[in-house]
PDB file of N, CA and C in Angstrom:
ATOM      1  N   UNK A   1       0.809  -1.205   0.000  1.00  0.00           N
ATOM      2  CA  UNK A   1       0.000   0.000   0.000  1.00  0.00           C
ATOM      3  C   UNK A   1       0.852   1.268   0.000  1.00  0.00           C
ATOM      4  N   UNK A   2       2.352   1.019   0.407  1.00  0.00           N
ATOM      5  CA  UNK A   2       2.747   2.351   0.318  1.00  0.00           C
ATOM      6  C   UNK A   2       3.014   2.918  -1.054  1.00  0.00           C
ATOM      7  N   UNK A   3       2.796   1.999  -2.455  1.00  0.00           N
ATOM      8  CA  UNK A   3       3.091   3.050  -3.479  1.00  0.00           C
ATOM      9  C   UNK A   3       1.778   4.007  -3.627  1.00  0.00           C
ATOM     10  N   UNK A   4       0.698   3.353  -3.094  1.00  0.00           N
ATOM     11  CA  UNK A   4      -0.578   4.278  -2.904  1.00  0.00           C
ATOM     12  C   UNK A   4      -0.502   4.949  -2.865  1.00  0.00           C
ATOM     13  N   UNK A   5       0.118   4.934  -1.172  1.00  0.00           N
ATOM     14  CA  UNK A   5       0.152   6.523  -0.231  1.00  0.00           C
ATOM     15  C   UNK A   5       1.229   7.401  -1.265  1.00  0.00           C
ATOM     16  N   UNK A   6       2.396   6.928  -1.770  1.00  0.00           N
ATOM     17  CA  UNK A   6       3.294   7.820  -2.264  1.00  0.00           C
ATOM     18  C   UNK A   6       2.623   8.547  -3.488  1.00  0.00           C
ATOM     19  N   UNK A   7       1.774   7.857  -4.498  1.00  0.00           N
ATOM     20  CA  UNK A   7       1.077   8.376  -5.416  1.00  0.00           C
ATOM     21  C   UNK A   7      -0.289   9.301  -5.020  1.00  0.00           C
ATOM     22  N   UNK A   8      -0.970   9.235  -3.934  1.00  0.00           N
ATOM     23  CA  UNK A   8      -1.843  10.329  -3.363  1.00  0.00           C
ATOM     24  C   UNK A   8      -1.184  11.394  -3.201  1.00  0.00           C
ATOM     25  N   UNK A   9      -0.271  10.829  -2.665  1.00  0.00           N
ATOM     26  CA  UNK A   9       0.433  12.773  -2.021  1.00  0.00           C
ATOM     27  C   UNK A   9       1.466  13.349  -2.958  1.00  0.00           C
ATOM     28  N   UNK A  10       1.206  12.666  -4.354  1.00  0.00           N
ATOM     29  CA  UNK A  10       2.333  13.315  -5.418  1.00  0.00           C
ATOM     30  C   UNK A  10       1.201  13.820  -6.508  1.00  0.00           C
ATOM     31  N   UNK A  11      -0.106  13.652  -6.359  1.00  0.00           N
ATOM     32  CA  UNK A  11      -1.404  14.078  -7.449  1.00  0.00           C
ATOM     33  C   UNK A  11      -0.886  15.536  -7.193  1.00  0.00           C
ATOM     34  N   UNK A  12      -1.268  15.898  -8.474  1.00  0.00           N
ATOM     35  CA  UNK A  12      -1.230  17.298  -8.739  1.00  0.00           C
ATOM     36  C   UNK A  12      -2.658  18.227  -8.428  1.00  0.00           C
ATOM     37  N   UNK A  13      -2.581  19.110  -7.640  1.00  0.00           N
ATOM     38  CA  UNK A  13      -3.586  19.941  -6.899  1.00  0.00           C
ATOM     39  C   UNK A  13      -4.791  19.963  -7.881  1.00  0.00           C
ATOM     40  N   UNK A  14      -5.936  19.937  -7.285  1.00  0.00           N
ATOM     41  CA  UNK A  14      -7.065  20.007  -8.032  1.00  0.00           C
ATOM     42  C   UNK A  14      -7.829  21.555  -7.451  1.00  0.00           C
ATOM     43  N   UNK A  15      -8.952  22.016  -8.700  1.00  0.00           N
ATOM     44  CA  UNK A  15      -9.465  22.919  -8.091  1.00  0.00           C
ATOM     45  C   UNK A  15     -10.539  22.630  -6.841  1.00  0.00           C
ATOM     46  N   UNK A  16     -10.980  21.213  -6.753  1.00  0.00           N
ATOM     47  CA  UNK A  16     -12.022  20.925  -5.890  1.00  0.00           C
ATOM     48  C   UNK A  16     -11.353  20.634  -4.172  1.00  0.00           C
ATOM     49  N   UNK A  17      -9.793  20.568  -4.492  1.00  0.00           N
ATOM     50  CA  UNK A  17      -9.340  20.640  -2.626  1.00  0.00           C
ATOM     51  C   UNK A  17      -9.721  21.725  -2.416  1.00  0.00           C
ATOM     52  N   UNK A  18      -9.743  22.883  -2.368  1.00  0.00           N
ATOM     53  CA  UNK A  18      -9.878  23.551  -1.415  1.00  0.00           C
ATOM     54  C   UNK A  18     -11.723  23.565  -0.465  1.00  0.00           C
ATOM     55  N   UNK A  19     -12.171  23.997  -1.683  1.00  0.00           N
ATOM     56  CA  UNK A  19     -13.550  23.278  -1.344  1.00  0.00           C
ATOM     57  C   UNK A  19     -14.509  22.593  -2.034  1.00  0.00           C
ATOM     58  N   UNK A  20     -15.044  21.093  -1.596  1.00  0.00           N
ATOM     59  CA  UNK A  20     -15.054  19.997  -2.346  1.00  0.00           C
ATOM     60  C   UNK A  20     -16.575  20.533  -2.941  1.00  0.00           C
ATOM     61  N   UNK A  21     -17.024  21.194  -2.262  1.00  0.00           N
ATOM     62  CA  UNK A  21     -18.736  21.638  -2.708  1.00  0.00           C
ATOM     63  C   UNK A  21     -18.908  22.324  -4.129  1.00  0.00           C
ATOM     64  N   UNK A  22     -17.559  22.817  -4.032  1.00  0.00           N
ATOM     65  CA  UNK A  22     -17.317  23.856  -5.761  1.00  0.00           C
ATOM     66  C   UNK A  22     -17.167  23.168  -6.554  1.00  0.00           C
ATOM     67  N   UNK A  23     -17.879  23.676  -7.661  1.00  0.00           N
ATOM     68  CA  UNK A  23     -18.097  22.851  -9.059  1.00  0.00           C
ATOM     69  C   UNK A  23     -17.717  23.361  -9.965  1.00  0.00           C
ATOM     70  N   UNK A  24     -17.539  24.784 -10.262  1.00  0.00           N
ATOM     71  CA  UNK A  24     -17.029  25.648 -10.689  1.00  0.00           C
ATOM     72  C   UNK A  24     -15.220  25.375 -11.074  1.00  0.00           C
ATOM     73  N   UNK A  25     -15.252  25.533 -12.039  1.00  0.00           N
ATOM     74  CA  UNK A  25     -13.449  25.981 -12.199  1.00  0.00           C
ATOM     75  C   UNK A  25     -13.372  27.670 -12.384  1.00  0.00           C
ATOM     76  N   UNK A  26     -11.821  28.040 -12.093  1.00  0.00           N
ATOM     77  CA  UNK A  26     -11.414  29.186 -12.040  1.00  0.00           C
ATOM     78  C   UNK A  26     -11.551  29.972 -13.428  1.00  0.00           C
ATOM     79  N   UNK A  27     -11.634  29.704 -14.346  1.00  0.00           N
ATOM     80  CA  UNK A  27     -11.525  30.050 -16.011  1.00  0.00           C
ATOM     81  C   UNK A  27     -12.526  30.654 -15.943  1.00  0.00           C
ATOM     82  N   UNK A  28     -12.684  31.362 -16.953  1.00  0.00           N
ATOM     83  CA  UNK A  28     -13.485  32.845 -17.374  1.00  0.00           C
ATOM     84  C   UNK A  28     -14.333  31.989 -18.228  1.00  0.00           C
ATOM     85  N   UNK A  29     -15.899  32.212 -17.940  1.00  0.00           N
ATOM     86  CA  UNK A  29     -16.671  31.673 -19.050  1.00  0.00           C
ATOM     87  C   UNK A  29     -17.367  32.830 -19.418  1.00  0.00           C
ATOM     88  N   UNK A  30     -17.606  32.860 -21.158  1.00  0.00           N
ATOM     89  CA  UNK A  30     -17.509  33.690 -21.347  1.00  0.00           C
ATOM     90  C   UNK A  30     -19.754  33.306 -22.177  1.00  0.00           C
ATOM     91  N   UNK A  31     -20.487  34.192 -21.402  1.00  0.00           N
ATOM     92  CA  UNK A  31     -21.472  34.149 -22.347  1.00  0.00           C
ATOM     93  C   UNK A  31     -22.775  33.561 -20.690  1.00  0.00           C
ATOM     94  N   UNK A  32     -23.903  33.047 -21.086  1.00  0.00           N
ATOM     95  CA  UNK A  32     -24.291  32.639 -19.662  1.00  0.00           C
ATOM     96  C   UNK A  32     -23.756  32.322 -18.171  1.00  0.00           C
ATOM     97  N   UNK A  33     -24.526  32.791 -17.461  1.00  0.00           N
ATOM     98  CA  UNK A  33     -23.721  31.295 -16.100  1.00  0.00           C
ATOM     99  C   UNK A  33     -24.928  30.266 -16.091  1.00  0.00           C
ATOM    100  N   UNK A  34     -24.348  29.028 -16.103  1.00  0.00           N
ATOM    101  CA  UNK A  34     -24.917  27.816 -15.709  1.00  0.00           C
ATOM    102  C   UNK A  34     -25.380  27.867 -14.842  1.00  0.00           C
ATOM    103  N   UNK A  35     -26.523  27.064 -14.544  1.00  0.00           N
ATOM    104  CA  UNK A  35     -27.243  26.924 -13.246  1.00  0.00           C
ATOM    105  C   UNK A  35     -25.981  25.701 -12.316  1.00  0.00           C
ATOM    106  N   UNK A  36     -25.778  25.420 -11.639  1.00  0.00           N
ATOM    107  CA  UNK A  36     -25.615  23.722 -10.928  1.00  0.00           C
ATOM    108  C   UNK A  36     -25.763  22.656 -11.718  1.00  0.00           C
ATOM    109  N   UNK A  37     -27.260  22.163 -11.787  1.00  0.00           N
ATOM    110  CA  UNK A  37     -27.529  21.307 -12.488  1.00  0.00           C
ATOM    111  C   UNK A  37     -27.100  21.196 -13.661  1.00  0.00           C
ATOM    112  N   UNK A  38     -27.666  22.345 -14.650  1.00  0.00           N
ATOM    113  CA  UNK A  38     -27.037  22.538 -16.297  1.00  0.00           C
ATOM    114  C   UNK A  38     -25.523  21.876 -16.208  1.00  0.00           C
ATOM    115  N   UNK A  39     -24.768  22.470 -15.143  1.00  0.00           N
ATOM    116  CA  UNK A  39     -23.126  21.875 -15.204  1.00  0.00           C
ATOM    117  C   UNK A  39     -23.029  20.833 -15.074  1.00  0.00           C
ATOM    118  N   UNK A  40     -23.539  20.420 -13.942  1.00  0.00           N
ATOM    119  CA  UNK A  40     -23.126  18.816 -13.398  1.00  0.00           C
ATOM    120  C   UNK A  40     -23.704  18.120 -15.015  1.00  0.00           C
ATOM    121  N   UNK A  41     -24.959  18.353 -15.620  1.00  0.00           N
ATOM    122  CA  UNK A  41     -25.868  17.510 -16.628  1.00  0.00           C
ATOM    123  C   UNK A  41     -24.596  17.636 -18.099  1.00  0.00           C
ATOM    124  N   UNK A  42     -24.281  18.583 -18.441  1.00  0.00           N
ATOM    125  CA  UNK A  42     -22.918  18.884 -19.097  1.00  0.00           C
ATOM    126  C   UNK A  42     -22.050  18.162 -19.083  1.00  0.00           C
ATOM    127  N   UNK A  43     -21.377  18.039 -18.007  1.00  0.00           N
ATOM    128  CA  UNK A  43     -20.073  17.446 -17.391  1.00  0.00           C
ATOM    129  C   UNK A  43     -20.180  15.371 -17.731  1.00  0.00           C
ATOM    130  N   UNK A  44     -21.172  15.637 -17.337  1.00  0.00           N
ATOM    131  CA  UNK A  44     -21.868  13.999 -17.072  1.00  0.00           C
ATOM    132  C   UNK A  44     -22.273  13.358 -18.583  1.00  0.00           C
ATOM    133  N   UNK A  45     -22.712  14.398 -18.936  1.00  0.00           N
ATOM    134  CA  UNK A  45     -22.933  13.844 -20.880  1.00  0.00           C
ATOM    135  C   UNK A  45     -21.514  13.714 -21.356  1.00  0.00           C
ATOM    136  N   UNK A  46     -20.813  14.880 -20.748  1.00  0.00           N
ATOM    137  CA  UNK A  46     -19.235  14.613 -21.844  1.00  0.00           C
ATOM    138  C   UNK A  46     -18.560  13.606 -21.404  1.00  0.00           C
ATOM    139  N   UNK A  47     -18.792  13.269 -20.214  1.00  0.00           N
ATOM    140  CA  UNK A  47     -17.892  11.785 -19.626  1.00  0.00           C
ATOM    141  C   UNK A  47     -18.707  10.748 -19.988  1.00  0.00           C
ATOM    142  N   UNK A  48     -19.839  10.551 -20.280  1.00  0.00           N
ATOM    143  CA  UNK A  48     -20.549   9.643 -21.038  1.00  0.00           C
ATOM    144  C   UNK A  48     -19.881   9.544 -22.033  1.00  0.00           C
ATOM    145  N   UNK A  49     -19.793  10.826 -23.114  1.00  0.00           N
ATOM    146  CA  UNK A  49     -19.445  10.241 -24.111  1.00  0.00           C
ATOM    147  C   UNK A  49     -18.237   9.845 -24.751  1.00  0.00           C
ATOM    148  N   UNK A  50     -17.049  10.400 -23.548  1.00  0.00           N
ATOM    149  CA  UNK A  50     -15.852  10.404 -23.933  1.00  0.00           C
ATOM    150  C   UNK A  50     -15.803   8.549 -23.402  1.00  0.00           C
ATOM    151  N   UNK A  51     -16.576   8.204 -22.796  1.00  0.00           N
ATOM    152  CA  UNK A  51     -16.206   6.641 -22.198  1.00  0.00           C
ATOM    153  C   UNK A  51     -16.280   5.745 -23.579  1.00  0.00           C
ATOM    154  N   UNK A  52     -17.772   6.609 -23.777  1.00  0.00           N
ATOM    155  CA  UNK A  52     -18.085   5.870 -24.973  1.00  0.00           C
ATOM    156  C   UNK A  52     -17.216   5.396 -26.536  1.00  0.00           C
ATOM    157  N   UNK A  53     -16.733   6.501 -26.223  1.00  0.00           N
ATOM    158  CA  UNK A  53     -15.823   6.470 -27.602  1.00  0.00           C
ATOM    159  C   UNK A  53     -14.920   5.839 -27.163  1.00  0.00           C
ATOM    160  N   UNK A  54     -14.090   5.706 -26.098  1.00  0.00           N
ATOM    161  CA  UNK A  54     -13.354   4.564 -26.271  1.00  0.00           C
ATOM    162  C   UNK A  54     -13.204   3.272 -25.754  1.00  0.00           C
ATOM    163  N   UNK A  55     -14.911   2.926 -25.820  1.00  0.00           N
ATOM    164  CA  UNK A  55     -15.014   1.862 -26.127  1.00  0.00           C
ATOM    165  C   UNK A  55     -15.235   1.032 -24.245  1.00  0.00           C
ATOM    166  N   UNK A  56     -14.988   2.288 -23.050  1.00  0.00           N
ATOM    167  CA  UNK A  56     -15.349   1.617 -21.970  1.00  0.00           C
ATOM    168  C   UNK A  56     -16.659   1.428 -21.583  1.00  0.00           C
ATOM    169  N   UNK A  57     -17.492   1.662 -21.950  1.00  0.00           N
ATOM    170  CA  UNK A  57     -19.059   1.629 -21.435  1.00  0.00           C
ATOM    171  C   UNK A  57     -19.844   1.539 -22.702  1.00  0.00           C
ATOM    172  N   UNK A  58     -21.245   1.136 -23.322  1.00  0.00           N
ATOM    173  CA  UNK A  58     -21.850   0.847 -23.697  1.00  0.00           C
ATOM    174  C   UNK A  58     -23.159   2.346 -24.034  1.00  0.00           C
ATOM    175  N   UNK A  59     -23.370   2.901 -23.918  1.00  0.00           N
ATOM    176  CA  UNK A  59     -24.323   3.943 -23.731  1.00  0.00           C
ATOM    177  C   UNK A  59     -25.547   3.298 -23.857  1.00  0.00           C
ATOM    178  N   UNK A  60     -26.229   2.376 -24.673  1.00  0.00           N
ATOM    179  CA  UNK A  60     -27.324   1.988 -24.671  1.00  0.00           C
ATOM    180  C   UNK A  60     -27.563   1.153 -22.683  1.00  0.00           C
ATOM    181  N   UNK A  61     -26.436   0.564 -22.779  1.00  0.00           N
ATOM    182  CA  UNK A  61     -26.878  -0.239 -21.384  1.00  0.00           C
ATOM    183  C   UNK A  61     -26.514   0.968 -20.168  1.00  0.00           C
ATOM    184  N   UNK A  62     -26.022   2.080 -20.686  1.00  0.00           N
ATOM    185  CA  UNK A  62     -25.801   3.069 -19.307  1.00  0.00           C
ATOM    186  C   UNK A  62     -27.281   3.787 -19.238  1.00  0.00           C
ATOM    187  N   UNK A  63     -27.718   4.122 -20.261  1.00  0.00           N
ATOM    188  CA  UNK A  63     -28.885   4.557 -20.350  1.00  0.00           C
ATOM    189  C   UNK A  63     -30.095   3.822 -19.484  1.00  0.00           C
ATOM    190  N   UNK A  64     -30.498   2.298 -20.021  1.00  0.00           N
ATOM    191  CA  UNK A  64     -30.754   1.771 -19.429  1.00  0.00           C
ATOM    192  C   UNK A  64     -30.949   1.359 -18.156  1.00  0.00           C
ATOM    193  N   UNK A  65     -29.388   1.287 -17.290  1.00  0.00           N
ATOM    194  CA  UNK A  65     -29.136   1.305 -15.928  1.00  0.00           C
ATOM    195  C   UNK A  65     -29.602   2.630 -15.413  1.00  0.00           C
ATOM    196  N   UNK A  66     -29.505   3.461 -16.048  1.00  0.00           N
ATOM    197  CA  UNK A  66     -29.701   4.433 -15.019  1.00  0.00           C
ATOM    198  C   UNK A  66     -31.428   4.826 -15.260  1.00  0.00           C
ATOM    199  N   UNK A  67     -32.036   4.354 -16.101  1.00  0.00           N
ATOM    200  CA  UNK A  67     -33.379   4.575 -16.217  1.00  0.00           C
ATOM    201  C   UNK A  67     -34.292   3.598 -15.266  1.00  0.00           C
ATOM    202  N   UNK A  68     -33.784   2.308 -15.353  1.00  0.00           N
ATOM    203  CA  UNK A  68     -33.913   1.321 -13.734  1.00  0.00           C
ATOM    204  C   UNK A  68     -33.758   2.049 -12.239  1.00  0.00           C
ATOM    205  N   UNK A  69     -32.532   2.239 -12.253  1.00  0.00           N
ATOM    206  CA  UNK A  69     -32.351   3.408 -11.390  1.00  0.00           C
ATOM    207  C   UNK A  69     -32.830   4.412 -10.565  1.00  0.00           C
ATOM    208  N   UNK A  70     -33.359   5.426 -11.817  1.00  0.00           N
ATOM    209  CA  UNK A  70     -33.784   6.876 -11.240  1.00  0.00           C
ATOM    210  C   UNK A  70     -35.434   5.669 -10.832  1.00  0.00           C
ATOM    211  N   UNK A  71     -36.087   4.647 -11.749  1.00  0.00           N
ATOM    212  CA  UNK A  71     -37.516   4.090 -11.600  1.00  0.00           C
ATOM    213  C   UNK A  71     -37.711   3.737 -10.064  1.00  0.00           C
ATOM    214  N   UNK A  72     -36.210   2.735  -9.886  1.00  0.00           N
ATOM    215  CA  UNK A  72     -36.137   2.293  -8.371  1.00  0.00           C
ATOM    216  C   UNK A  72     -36.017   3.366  -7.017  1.00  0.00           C
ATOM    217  N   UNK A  73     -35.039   4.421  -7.489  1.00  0.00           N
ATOM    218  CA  UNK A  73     -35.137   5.497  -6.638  1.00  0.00           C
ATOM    219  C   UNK A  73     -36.667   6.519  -6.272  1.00  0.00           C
ATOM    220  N   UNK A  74     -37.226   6.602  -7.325  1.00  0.00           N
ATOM    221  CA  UNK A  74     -38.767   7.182  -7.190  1.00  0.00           C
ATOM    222  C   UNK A  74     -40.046   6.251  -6.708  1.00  0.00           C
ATOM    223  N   UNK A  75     -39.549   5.055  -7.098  1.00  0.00           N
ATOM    224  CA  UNK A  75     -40.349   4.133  -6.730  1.00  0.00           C
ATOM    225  C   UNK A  75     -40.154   4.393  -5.132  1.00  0.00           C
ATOM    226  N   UNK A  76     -39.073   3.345  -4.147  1.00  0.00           N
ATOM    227  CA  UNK A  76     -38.838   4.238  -3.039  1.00  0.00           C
ATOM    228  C   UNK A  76     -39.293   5.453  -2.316  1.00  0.00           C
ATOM    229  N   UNK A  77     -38.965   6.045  -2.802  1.00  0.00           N
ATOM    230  CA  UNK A  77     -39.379   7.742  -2.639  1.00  0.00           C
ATOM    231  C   UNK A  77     -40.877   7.845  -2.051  1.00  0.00           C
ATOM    232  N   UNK A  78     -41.554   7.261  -3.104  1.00  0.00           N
ATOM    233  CA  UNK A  78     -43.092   7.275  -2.938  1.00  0.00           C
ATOM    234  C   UNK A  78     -43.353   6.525  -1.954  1.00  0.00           C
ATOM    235  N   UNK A  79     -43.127   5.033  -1.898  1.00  0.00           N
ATOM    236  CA  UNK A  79     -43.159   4.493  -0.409  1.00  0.00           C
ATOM    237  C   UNK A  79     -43.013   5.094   0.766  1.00  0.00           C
ATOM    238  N   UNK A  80     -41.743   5.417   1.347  1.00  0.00           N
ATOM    239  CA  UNK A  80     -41.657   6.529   2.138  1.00  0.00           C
ATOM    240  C   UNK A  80     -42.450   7.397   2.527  1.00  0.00           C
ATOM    241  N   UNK A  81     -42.376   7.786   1.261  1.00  0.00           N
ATOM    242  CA  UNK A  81     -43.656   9.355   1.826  1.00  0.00           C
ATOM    243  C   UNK A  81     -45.165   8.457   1.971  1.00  0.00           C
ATOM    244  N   UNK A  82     -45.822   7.273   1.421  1.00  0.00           N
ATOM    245  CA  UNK A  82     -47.127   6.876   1.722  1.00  0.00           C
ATOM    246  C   UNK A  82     -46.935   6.694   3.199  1.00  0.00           C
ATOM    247  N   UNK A  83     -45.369   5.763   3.446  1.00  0.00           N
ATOM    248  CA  UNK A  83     -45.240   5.440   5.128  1.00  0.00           C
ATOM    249  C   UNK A  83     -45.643   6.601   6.072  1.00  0.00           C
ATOM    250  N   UNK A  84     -45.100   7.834   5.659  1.00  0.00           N
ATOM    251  CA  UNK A  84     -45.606   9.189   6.733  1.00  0.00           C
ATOM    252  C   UNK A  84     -46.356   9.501   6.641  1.00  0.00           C
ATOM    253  N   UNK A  85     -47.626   9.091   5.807  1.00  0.00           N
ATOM    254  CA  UNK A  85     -48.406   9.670   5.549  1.00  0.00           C
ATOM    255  C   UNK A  85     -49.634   8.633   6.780  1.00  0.00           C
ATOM    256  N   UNK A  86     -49.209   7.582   6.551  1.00  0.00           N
ATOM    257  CA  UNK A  86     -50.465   6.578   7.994  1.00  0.00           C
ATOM    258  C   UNK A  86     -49.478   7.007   8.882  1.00  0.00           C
TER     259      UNK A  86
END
């Protein structure tokens, strides 16, 4: 484990150490500001598709999984709230 530790503490600084809640990078954007969401939904399509292209993930079955997913998470959701509700 110690080449671990030696490779953690040799990563090159990110903008999210200082504070992990920021989503934001320092660069000048030039034209709207994004909401939160809009970014994170952005960010998340381009790493979709950069996986995609080379060939690590599938997009039809990510799609999929995550449409199971968000079904199972709302499904849930609603339970819950019927439970507080008796």
């Amino acid at each position: 484990m110690r080449w671990r530790e030696d490779f953690i503490s040799r990563k090159r600084p990110s903008p999210f150490d200082k504070d992990p809640k920021r989503l934001r990078s320092d660069k000048k954007i030039t034209g709207r500001t994004l909401a939160e969401l809009e970014e994170v939904s952005i960010r998340l399509n381009t790493l979709i598709s950069i996986l995609e292209e080379r060939g690590i993930i599938n997009r039809k079955e990510y799609e999929s999984t995550v449409a199971m997913r968000l079904h199972e998470v709302s499904k849930a959701t609603a339970f819950e709230e019927l439970n507080e509700e008796l």
